[in-house]
PDB file of N, CA and C in Angstrom:
ATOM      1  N   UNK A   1       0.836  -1.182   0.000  1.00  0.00           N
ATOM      2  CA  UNK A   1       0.000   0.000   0.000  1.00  0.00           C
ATOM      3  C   UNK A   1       0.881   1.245   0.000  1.00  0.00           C
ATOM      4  N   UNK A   2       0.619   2.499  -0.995  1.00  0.00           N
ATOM      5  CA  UNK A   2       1.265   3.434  -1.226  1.00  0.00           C
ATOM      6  C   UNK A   2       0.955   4.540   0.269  1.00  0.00           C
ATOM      7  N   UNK A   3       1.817   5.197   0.661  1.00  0.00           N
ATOM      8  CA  UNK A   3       1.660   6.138   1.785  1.00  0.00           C
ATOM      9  C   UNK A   3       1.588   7.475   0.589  1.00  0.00           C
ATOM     10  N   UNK A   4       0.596   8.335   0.983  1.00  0.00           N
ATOM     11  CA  UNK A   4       0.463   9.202   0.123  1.00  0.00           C
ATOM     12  C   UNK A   4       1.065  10.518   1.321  1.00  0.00           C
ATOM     13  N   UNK A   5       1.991  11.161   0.833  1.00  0.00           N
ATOM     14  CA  UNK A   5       2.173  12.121   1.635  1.00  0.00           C
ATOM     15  C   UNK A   5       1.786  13.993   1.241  1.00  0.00           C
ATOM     16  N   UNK A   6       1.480  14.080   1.980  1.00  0.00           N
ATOM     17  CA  UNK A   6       0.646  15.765   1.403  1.00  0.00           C
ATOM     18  C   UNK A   6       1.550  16.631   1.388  1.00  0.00           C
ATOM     19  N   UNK A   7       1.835  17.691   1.290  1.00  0.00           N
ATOM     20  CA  UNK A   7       3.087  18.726   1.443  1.00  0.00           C
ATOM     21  C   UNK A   7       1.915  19.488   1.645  1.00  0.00           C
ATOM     22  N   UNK A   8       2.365  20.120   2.842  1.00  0.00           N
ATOM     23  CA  UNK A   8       1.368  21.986   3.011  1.00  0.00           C
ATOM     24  C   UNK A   8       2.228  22.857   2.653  1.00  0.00           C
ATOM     25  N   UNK A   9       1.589  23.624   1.266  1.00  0.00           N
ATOM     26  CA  UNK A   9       1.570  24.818   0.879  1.00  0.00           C
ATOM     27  C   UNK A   9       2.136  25.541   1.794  1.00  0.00           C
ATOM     28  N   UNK A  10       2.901  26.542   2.025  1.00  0.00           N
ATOM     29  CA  UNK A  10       2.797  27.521   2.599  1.00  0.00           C
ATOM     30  C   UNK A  10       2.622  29.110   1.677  1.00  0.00           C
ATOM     31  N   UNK A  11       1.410  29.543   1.679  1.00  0.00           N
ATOM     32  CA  UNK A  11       1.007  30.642   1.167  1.00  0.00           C
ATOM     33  C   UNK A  11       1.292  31.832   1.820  1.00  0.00           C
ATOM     34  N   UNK A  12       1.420  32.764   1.050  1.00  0.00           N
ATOM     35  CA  UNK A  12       1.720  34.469   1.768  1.00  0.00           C
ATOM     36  C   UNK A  12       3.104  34.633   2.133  1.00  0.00           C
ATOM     37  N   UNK A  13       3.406  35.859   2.975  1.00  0.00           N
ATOM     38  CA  UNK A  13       5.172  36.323   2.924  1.00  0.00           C
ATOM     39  C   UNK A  13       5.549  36.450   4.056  1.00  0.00           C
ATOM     40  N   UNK A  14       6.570  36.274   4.407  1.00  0.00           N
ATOM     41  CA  UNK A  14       7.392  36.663   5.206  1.00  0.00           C
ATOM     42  C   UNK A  14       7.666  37.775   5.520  1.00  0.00           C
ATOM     43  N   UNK A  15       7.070  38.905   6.680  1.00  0.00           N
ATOM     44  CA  UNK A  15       8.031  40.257   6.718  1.00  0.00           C
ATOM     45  C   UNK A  15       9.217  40.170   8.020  1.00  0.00           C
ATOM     46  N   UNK A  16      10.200  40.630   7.558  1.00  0.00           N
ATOM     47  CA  UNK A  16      11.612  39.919   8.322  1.00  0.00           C
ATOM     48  C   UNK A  16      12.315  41.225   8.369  1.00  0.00           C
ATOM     49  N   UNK A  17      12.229  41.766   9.794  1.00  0.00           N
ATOM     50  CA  UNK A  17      13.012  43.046  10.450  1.00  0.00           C
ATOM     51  C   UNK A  17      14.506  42.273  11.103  1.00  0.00           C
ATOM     52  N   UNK A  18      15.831  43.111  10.355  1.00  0.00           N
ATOM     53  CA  UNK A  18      17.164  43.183  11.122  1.00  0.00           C
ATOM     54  C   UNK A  18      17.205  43.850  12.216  1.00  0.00           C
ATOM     55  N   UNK A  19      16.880  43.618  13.673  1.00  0.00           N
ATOM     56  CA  UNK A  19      17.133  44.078  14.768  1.00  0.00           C
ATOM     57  C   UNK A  19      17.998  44.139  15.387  1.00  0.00           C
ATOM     58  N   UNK A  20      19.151  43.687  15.546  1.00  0.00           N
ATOM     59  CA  UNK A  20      20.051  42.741  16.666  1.00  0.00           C
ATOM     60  C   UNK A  20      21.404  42.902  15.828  1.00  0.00           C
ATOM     61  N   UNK A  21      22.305  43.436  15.889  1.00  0.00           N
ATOM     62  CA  UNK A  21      23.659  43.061  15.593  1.00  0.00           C
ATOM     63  C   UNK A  21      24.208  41.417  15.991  1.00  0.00           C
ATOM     64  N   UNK A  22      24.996  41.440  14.105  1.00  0.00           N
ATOM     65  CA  UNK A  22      25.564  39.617  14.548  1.00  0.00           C
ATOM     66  C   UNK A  22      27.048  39.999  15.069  1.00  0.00           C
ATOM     67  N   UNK A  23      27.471  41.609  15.545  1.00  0.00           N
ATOM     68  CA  UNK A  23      29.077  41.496  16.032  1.00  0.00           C
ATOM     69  C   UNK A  23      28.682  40.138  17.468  1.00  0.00           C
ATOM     70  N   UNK A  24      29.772  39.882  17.309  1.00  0.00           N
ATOM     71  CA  UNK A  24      30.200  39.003  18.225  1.00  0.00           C
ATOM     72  C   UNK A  24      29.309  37.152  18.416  1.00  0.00           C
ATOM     73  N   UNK A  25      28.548  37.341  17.527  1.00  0.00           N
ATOM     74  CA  UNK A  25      27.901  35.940  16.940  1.00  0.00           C
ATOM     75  C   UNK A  25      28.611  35.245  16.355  1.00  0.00           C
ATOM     76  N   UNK A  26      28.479  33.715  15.873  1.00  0.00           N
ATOM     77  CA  UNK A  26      29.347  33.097  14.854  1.00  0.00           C
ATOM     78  C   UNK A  26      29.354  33.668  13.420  1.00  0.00           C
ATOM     79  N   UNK A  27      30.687  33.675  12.367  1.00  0.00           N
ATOM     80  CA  UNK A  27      30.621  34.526  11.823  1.00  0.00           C
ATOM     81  C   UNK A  27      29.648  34.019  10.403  1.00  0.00           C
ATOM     82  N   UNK A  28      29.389  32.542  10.626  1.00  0.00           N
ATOM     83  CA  UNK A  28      28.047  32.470   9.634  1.00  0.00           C
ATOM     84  C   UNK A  28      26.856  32.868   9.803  1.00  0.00           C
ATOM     85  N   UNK A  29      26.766  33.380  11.009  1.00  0.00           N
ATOM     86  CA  UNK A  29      25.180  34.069  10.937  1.00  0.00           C
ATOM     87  C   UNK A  29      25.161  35.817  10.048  1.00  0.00           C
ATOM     88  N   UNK A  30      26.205  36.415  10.059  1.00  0.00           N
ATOM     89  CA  UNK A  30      26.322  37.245   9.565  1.00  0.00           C
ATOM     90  C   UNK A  30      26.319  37.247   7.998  1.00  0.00           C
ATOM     91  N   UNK A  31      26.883  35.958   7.690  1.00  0.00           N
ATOM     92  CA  UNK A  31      26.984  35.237   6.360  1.00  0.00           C
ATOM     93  C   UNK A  31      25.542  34.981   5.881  1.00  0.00           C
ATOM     94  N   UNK A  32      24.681  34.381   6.759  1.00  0.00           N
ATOM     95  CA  UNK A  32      23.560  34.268   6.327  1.00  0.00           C
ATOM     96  C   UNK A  32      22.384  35.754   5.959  1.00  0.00           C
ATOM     97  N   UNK A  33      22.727  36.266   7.177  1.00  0.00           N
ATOM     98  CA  UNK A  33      22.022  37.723   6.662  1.00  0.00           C
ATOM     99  C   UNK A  33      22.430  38.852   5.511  1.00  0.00           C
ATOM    100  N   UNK A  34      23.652  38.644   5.283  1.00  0.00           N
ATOM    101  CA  UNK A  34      23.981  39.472   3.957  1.00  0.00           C
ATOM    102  C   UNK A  34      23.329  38.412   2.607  1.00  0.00           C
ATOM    103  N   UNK A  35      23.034  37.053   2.965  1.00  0.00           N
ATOM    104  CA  UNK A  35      22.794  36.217   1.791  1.00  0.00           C
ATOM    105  C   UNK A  35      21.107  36.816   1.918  1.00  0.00           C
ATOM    106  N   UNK A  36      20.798  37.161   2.722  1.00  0.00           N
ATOM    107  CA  UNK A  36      18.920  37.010   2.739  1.00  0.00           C
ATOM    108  C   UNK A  36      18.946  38.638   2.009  1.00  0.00           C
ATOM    109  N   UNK A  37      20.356  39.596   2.509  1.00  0.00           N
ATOM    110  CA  UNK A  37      20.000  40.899   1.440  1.00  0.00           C
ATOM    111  C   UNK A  37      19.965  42.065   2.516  1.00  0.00           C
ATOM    112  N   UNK A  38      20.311  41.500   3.837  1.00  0.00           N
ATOM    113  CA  UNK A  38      20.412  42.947   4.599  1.00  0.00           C
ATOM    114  C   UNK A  38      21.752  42.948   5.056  1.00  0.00           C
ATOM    115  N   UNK A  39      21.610  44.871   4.878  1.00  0.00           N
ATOM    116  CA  UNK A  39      23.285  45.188   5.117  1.00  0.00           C
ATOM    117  C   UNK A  39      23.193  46.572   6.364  1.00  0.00           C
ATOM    118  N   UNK A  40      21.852  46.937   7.285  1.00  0.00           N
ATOM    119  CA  UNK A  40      22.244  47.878   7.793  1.00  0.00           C
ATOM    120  C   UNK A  40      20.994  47.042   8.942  1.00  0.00           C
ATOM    121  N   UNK A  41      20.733  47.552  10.327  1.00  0.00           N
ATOM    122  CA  UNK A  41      19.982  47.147  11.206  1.00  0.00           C
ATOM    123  C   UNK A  41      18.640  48.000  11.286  1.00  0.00           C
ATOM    124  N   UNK A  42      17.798  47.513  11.636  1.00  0.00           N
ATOM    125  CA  UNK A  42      16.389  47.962  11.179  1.00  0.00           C
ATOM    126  C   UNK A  42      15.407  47.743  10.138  1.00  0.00           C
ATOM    127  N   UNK A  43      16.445  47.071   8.846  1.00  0.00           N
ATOM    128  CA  UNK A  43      15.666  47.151   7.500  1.00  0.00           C
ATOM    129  C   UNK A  43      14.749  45.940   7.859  1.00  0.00           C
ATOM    130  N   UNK A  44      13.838  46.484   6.628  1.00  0.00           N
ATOM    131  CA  UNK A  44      12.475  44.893   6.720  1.00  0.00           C
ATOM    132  C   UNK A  44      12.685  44.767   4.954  1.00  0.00           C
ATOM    133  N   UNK A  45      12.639  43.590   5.052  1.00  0.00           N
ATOM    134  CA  UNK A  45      12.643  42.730   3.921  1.00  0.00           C
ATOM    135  C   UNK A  45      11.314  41.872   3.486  1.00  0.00           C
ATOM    136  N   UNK A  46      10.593  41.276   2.542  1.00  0.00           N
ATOM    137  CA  UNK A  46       9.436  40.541   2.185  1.00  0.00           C
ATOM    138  C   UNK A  46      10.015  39.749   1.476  1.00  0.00           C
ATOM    139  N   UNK A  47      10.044  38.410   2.169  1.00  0.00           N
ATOM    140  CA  UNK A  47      10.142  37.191   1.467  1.00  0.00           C
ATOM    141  C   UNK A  47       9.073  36.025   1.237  1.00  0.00           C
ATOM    142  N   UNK A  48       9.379  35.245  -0.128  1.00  0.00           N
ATOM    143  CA  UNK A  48       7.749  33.996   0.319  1.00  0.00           C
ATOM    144  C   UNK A  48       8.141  32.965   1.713  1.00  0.00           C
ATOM    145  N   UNK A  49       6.793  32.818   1.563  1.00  0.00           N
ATOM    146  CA  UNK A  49       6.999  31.537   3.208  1.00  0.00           C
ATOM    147  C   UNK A  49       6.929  30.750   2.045  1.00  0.00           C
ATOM    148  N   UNK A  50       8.587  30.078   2.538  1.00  0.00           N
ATOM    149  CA  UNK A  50       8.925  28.613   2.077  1.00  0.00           C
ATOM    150  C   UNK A  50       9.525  27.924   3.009  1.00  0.00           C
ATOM    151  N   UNK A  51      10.280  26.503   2.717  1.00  0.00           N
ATOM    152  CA  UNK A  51      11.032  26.010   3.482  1.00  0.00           C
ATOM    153  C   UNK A  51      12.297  26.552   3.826  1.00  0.00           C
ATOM    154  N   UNK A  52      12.877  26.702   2.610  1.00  0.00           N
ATOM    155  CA  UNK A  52      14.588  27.195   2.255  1.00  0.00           C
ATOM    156  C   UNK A  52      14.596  28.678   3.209  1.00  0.00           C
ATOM    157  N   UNK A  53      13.985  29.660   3.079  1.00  0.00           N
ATOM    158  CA  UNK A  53      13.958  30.864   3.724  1.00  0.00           C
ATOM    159  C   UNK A  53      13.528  30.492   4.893  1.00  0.00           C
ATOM    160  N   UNK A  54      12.542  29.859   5.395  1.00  0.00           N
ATOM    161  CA  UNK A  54      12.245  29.472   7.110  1.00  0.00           C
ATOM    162  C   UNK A  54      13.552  28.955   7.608  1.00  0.00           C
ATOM    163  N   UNK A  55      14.654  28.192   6.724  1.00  0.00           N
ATOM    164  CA  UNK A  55      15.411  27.581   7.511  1.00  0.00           C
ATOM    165  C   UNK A  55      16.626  28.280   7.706  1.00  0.00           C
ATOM    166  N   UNK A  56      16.717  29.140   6.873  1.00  0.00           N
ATOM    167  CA  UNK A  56      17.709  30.495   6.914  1.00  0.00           C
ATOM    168  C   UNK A  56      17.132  31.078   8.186  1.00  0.00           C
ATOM    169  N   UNK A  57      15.970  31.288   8.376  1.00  0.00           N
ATOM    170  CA  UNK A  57      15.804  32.599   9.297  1.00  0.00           C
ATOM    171  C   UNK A  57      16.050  31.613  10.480  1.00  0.00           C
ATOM    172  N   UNK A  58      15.698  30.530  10.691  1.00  0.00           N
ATOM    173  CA  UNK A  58      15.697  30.078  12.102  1.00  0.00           C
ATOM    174  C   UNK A  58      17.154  29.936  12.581  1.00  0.00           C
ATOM    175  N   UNK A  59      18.143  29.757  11.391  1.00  0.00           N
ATOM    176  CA  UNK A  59      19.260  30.123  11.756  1.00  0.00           C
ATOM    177  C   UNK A  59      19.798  31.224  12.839  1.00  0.00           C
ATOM    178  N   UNK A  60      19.320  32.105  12.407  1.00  0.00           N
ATOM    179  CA  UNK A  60      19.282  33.492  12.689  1.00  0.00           C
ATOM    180  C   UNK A  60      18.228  34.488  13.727  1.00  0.00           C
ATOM    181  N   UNK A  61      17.375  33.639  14.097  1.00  0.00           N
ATOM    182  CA  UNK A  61      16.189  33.773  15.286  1.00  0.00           C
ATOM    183  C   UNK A  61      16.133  35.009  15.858  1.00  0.00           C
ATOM    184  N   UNK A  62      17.640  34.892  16.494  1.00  0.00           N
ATOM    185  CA  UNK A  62      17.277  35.925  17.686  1.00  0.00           C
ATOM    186  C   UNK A  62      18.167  37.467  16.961  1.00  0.00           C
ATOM    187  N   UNK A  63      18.347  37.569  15.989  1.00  0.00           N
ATOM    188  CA  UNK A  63      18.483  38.232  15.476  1.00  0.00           C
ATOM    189  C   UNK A  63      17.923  39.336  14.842  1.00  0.00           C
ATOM    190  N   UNK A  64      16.532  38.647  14.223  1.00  0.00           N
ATOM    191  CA  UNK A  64      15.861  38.985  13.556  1.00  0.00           C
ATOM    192  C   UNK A  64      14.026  38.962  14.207  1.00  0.00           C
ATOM    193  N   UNK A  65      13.206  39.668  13.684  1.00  0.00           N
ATOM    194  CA  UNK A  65      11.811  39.787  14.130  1.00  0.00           C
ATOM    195  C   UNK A  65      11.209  39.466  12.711  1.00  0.00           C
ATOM    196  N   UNK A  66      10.359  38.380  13.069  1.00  0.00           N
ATOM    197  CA  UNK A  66       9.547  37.999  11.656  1.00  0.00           C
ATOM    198  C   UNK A  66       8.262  38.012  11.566  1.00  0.00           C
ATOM    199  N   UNK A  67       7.382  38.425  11.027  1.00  0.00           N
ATOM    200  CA  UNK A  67       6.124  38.314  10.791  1.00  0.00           C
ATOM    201  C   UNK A  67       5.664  37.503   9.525  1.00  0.00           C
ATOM    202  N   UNK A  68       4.261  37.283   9.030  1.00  0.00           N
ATOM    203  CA  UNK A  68       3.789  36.372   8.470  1.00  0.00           C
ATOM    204  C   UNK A  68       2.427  37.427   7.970  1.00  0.00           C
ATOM    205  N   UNK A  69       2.732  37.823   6.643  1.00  0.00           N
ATOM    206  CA  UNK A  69       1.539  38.870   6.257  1.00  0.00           C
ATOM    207  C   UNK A  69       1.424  37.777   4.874  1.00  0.00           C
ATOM    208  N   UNK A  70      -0.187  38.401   4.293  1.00  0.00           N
ATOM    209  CA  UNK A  70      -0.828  38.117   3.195  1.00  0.00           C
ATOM    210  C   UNK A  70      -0.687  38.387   1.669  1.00  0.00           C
TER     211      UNK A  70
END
């Protein structure tokens, strides 16, 4: 018997505020936030809710403030 597995969608965006300086963090978290596109503290960015970007940001958690808009 086949296991049918579902994937949930994740619909709508990501809004993702740089709060938090990565001085003194490991120096791939800093690596990761210039890859997502921020280069100064405060900026907000809109990304899709996917996997690949959820797993970047969780990298980066306490760094960052994320919301989940439409």
């Amino acid at each position: 018997m086949e296991k049918k597995v579902s994937k949930k969608k994740n619909n709508g965006k990501l809004k993702v505020t740089y709060v938090k300086s990565a001085i003194g963090y490991d120096k791939r978290q800093a690596k990761i936030l210039e890859a997502l596109g921020f280069k100064k503290l405060n900026t907000t960015r809109v990304f899709p809710n996917n996997e690949c970007i959820k797993g970047s940001l969780f990298k980066v958690r306490h760094l960052v403030k994320v919301e989940e808009i439409d």
